[in-house]
PDB file of N, CA and C in Angstrom:
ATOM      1  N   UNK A   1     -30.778 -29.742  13.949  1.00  0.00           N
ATOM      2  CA  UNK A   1     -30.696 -29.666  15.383  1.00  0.00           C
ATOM      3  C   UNK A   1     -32.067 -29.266  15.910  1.00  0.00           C
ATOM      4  N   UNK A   2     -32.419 -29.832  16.533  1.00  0.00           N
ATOM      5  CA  UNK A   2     -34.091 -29.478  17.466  1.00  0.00           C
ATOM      6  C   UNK A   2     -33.847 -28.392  18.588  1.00  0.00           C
ATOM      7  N   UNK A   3     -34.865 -28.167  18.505  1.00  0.00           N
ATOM      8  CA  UNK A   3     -35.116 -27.372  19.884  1.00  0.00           C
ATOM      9  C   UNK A   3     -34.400 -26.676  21.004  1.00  0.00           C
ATOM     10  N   UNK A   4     -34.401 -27.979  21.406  1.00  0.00           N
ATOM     11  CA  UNK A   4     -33.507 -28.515  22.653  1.00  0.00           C
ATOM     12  C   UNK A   4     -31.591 -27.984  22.658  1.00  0.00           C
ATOM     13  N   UNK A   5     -31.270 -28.587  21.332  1.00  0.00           N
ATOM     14  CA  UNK A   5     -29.906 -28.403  20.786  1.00  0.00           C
ATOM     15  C   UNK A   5     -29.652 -26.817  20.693  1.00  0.00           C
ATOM     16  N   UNK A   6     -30.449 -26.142  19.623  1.00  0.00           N
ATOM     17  CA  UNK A   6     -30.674 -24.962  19.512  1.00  0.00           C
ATOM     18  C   UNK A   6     -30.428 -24.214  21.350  1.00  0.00           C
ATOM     19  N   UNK A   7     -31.229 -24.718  22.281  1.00  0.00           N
ATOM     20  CA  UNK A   7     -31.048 -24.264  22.997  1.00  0.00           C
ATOM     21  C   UNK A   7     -30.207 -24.111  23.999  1.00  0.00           C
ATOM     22  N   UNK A   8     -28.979 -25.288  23.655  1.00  0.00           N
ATOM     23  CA  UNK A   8     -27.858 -25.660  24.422  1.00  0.00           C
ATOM     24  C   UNK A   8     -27.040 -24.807  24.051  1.00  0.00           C
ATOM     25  N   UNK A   9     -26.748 -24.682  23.042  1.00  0.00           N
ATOM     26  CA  UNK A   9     -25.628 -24.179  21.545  1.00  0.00           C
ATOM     27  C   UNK A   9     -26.164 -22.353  21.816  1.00  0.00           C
ATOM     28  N   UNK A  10     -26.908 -22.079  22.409  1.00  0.00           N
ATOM     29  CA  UNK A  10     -27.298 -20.489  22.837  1.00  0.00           C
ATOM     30  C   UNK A  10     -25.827 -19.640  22.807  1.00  0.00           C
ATOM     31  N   UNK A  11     -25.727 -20.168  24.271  1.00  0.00           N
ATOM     32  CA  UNK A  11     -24.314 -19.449  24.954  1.00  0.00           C
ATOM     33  C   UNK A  11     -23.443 -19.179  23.967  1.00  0.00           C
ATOM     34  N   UNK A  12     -23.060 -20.412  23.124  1.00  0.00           N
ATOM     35  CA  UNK A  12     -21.766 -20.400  22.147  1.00  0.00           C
ATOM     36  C   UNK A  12     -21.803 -19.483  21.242  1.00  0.00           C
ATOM     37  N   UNK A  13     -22.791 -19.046  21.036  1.00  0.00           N
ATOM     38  CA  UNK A  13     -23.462 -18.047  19.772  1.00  0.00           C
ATOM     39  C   UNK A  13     -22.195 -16.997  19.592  1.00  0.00           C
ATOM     40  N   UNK A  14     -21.827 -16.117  20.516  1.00  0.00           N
ATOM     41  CA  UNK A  14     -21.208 -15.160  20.546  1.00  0.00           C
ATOM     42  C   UNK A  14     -19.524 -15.694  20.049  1.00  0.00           C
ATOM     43  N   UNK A  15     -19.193 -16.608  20.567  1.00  0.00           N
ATOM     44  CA  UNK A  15     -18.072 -17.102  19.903  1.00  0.00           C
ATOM     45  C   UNK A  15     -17.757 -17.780  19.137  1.00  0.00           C
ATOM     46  N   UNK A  16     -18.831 -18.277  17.951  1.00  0.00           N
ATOM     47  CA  UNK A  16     -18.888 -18.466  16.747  1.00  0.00           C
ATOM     48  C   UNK A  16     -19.003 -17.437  15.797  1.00  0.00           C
ATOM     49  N   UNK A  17     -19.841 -16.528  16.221  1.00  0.00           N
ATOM     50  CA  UNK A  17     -19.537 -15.132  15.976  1.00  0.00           C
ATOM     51  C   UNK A  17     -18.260 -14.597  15.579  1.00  0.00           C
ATOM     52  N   UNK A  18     -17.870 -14.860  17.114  1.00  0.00           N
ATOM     53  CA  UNK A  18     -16.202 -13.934  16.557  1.00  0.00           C
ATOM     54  C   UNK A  18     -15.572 -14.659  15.841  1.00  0.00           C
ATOM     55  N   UNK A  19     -15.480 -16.500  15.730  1.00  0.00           N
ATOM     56  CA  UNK A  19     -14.658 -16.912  15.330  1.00  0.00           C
ATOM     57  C   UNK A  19     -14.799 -16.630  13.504  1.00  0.00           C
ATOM     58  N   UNK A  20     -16.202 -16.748  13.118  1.00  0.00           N
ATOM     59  CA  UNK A  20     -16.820 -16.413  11.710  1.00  0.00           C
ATOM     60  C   UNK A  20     -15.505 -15.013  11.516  1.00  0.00           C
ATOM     61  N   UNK A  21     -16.124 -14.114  11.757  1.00  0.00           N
ATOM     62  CA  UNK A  21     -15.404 -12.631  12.033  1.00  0.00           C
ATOM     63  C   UNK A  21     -13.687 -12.580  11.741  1.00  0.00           C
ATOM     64  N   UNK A  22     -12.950 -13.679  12.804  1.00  0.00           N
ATOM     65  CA  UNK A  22     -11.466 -13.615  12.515  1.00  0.00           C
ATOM     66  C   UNK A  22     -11.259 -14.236  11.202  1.00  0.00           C
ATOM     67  N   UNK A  23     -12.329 -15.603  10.672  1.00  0.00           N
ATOM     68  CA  UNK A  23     -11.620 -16.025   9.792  1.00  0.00           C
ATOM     69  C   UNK A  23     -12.072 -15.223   8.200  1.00  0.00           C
ATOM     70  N   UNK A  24     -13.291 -13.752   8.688  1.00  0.00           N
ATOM     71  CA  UNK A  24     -13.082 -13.071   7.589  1.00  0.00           C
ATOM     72  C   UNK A  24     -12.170 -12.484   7.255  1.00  0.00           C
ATOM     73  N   UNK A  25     -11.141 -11.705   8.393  1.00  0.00           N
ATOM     74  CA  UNK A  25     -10.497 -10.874   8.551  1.00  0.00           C
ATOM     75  C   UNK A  25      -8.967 -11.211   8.076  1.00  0.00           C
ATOM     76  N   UNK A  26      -8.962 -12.690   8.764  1.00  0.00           N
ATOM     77  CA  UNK A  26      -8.006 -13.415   7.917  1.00  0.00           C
ATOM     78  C   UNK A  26      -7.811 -13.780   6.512  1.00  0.00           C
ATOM     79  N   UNK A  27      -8.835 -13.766   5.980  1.00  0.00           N
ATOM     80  CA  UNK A  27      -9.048 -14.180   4.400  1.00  0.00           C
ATOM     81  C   UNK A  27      -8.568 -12.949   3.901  1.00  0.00           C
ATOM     82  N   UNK A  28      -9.116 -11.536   4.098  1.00  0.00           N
ATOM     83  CA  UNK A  28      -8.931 -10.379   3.302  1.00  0.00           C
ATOM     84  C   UNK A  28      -7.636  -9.847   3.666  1.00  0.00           C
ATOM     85  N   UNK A  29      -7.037 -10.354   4.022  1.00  0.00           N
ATOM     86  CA  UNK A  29      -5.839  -9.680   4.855  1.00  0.00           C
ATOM     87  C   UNK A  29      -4.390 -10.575   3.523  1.00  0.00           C
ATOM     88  N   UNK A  30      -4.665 -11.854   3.582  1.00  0.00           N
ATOM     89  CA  UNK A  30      -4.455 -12.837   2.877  1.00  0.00           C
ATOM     90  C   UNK A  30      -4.407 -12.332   1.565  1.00  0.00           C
ATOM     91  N   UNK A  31      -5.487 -12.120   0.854  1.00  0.00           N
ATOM     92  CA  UNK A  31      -5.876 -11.744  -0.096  1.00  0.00           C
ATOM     93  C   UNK A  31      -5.019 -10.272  -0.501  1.00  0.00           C
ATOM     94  N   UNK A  32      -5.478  -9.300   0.276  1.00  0.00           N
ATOM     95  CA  UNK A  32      -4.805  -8.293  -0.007  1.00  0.00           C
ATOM     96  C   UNK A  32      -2.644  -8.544  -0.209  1.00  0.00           C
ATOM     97  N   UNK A  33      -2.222  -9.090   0.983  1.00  0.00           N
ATOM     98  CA  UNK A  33      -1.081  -9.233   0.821  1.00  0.00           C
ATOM     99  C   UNK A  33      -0.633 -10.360  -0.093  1.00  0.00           C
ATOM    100  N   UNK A  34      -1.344 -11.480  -0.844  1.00  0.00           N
ATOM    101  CA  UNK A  34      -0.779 -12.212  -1.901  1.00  0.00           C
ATOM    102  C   UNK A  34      -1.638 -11.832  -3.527  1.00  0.00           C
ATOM    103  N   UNK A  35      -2.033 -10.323  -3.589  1.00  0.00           N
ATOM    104  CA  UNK A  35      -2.375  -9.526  -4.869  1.00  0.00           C
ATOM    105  C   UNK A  35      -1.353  -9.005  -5.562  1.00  0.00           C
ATOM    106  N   UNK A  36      -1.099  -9.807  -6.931  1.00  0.00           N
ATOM    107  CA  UNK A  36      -0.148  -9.755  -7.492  1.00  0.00           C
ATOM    108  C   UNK A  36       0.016  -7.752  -8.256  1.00  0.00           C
ATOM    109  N   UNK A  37      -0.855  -7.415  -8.109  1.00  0.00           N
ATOM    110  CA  UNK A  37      -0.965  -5.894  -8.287  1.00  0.00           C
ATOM    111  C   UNK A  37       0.076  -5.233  -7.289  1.00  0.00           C
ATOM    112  N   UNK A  38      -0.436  -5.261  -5.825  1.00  0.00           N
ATOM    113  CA  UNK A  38       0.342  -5.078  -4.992  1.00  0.00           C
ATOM    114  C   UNK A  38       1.575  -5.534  -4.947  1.00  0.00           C
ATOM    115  N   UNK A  39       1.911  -6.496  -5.102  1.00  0.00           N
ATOM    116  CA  UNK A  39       3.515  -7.054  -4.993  1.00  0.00           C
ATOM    117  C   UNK A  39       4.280  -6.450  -6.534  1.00  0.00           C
ATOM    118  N   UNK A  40       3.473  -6.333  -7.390  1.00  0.00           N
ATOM    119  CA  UNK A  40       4.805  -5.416  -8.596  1.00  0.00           C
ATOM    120  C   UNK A  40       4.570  -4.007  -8.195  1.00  0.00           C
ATOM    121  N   UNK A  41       3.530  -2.762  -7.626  1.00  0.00           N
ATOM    122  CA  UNK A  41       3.812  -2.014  -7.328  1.00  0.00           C
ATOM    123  C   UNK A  41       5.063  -1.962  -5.884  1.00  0.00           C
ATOM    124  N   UNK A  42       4.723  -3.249  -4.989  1.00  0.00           N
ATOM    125  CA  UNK A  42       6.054  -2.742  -4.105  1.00  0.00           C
ATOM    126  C   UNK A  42       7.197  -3.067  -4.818  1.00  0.00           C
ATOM    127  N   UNK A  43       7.322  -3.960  -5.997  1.00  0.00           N
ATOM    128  CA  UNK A  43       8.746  -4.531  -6.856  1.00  0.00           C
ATOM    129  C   UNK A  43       9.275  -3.106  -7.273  1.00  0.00           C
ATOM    130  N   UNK A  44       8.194  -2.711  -7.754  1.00  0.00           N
ATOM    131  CA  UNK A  44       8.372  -1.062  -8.720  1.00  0.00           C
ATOM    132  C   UNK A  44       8.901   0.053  -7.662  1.00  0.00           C
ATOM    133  N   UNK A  45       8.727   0.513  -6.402  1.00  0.00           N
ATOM    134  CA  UNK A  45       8.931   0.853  -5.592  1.00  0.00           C
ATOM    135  C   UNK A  45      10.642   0.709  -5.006  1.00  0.00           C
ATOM    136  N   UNK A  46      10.685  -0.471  -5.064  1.00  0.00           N
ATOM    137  CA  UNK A  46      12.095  -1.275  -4.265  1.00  0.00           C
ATOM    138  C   UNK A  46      12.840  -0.775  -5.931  1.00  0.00           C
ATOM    139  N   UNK A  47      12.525  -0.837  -6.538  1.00  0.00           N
ATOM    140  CA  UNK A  47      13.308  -0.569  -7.780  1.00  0.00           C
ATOM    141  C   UNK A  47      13.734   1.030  -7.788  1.00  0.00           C
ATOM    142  N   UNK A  48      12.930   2.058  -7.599  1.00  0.00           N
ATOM    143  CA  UNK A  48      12.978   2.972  -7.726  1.00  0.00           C
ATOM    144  C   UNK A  48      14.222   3.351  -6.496  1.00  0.00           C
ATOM    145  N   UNK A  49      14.002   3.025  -4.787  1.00  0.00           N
ATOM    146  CA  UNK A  49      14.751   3.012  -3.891  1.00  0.00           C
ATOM    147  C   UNK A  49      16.103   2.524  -3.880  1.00  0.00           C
ATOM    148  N   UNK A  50      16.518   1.744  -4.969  1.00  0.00           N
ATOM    149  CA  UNK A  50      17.525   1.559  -5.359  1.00  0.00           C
ATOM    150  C   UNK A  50      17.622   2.062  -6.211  1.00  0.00           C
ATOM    151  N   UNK A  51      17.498   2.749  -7.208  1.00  0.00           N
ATOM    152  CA  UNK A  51      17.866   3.848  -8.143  1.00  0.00           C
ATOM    153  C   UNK A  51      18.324   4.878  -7.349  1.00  0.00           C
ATOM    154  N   UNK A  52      17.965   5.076  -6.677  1.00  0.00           N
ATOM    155  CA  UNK A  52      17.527   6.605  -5.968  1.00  0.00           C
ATOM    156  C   UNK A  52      18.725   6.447  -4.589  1.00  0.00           C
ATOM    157  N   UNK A  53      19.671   4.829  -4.430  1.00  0.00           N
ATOM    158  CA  UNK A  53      20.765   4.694  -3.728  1.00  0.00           C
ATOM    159  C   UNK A  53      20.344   4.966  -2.207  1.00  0.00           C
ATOM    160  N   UNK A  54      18.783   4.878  -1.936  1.00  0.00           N
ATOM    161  CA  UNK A  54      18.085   4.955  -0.402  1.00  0.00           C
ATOM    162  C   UNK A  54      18.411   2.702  -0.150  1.00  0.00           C
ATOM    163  N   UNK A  55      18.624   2.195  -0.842  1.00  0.00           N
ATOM    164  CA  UNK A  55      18.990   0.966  -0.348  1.00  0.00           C
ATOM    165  C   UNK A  55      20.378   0.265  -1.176  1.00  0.00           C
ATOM    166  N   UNK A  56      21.153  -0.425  -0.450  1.00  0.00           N
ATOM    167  CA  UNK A  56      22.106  -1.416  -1.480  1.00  0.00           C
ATOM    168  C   UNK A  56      21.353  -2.668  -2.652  1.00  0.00           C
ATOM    169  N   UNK A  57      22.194  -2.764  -2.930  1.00  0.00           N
ATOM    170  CA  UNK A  57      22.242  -4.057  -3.992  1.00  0.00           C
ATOM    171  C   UNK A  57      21.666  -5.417  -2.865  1.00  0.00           C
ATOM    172  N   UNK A  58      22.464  -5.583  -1.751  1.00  0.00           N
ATOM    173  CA  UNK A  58      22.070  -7.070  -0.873  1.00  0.00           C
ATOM    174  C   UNK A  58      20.470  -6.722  -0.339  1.00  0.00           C
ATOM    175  N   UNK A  59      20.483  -5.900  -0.045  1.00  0.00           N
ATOM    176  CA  UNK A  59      18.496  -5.203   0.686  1.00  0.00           C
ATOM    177  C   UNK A  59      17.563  -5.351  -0.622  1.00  0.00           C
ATOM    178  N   UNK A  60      18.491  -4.973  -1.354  1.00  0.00           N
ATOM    179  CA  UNK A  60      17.430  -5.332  -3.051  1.00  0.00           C
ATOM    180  C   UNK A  60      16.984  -6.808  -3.111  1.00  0.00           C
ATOM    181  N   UNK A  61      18.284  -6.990  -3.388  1.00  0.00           N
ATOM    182  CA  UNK A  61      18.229  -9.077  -3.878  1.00  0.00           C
ATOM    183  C   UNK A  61      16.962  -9.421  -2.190  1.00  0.00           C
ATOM    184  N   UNK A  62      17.663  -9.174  -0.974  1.00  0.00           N
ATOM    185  CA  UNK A  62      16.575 -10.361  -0.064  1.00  0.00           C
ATOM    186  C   UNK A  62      14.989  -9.565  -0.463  1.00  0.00           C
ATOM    187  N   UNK A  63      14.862  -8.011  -0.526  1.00  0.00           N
ATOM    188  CA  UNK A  63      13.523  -7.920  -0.406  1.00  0.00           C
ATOM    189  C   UNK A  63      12.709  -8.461  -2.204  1.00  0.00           C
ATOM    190  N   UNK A  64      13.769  -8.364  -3.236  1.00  0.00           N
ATOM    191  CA  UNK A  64      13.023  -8.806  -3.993  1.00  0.00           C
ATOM    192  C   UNK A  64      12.719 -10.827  -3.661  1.00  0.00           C
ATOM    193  N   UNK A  65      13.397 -11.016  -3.324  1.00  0.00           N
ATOM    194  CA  UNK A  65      13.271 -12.524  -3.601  1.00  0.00           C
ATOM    195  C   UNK A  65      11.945 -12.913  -2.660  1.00  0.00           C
ATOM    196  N   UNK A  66      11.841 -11.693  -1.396  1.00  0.00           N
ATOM    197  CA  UNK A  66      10.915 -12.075  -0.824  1.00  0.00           C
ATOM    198  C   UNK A  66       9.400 -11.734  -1.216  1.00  0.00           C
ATOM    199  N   UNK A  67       9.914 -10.364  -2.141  1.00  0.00           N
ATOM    200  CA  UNK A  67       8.596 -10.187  -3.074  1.00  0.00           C
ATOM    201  C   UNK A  67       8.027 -11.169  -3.783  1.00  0.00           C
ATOM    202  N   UNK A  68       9.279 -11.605  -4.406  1.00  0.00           N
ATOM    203  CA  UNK A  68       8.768 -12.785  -5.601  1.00  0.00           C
ATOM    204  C   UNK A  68       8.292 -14.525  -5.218  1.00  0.00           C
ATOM    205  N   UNK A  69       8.732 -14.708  -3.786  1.00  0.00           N
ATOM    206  CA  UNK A  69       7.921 -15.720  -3.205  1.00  0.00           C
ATOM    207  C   UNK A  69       6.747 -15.323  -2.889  1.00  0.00           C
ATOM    208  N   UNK A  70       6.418 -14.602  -2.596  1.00  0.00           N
ATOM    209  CA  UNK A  70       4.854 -13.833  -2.237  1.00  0.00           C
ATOM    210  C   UNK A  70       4.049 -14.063  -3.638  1.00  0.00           C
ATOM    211  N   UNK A  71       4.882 -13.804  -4.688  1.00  0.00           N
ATOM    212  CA  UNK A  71       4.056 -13.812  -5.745  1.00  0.00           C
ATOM    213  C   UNK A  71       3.591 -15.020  -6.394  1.00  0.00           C
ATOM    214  N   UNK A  72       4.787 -15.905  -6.096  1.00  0.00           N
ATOM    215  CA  UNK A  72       4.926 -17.378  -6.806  1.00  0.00           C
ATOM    216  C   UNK A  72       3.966 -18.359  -5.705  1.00  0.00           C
ATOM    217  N   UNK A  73       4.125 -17.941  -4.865  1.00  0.00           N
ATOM    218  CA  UNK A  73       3.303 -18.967  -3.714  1.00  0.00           C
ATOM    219  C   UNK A  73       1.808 -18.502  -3.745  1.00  0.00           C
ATOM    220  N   UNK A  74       1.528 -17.427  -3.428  1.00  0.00           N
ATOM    221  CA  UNK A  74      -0.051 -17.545  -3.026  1.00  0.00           C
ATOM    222  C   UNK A  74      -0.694 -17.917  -1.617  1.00  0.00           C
ATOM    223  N   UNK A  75      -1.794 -17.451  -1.053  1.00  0.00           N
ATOM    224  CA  UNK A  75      -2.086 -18.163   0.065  1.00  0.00           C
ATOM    225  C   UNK A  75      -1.728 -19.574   0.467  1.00  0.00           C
ATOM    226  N   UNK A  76      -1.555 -19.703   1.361  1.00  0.00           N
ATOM    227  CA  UNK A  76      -1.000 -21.325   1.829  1.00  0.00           C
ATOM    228  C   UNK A  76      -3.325 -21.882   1.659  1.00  0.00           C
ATOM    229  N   UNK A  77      -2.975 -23.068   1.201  1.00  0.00           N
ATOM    230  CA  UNK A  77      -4.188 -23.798   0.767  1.00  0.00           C
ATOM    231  C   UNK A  77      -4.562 -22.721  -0.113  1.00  0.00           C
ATOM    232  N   UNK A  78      -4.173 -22.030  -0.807  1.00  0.00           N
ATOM    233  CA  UNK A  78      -4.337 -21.525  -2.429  1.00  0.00           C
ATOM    234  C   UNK A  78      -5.281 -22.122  -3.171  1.00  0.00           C
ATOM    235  N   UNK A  79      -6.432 -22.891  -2.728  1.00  0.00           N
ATOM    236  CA  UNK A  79      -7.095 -24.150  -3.737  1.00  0.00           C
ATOM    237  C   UNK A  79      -8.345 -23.457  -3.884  1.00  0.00           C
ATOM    238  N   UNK A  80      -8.400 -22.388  -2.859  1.00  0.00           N
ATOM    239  CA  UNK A  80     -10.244 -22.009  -2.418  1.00  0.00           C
ATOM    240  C   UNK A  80     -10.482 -21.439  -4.160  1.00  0.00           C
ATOM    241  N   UNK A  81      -9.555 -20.880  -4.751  1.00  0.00           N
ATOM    242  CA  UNK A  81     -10.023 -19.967  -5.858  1.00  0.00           C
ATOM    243  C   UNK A  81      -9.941 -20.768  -6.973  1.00  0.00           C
ATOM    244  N   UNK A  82      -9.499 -22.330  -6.453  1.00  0.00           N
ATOM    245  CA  UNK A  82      -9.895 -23.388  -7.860  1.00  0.00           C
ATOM    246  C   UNK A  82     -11.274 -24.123  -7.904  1.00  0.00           C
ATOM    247  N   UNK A  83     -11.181 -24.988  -8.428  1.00  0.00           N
ATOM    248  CA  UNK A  83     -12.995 -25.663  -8.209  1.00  0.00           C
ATOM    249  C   UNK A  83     -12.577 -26.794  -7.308  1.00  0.00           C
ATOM    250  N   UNK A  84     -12.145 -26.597  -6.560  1.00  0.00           N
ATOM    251  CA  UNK A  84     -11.786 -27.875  -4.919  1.00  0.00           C
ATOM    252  C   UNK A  84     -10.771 -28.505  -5.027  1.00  0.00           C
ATOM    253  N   UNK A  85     -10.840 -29.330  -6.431  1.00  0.00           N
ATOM    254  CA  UNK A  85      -9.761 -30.248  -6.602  1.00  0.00           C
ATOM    255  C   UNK A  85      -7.945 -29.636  -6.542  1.00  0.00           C
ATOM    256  N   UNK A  86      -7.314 -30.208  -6.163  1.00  0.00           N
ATOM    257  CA  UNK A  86      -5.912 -30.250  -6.052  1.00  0.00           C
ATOM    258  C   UNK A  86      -5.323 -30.126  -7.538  1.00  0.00           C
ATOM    259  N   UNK A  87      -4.403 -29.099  -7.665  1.00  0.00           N
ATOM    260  CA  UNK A  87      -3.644 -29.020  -8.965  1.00  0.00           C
ATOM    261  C   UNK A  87      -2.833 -30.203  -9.246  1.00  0.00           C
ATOM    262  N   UNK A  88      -3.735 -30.076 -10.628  1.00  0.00           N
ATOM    263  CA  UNK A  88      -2.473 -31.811 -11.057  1.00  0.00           C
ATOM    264  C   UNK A  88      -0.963 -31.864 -11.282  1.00  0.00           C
ATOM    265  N   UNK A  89      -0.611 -32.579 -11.080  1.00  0.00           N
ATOM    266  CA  UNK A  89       0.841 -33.299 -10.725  1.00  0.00           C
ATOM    267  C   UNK A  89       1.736 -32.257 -12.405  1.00  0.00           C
ATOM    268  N   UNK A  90       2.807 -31.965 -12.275  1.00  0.00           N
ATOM    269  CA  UNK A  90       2.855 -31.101 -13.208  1.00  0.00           C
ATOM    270  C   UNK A  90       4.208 -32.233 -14.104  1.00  0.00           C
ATOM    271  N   UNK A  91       3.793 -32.328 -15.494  1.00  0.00           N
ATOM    272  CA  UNK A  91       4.306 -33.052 -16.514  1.00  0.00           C
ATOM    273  C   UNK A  91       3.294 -34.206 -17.009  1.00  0.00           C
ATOM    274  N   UNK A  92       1.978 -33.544 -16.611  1.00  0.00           N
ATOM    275  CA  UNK A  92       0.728 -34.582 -17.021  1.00  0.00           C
ATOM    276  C   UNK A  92      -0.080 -33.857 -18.213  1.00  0.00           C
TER     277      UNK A  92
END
């Protein structure tokens, strides 16, 4: 971009800025809540709370199942932490 461009594109500066900014904030946020560390300490947790008869059997089953999609899924576009390409077709 020349000069000129540079000098159009000024103004926008600040809201490329922020937008850079949200989509860090979004990544680590991401990251933190699909860390499979984190999701067996809350499994371990929900386990204990039902030992301990602070939840039923049905609060168990939905929050584990929802643990364990958290774990099995991964960020939605999950690909950034492969080398680009798309996971191959599975029975290949």
């Amino acid at each position: 971009m020349g000069l000129i461009g540079e000098l159009l594109a000024l103004p926008l500066a600040p809201a490329r800025g922020t937008l850079w900014v949200l989509r860090q904030v979004v990544s680590e946020a991401e990251r933190q809540y699909y860390d499979p560390s984190a999701i067996t300490q809350e499994l371990a947790l929900l386990t204990e709370r039902l030992d301990a008869g602070e939840i039923d059997e049905d609060e168990f089953d939905r929050r584990e199942d929802e643990l364990l999609a958290r774990l099995g899924h991964g960020p939605v576009g999950g690909v950034a932490e492969t080398d680009g390409r798309p996971p191959a077709p599975s029975g290949q």
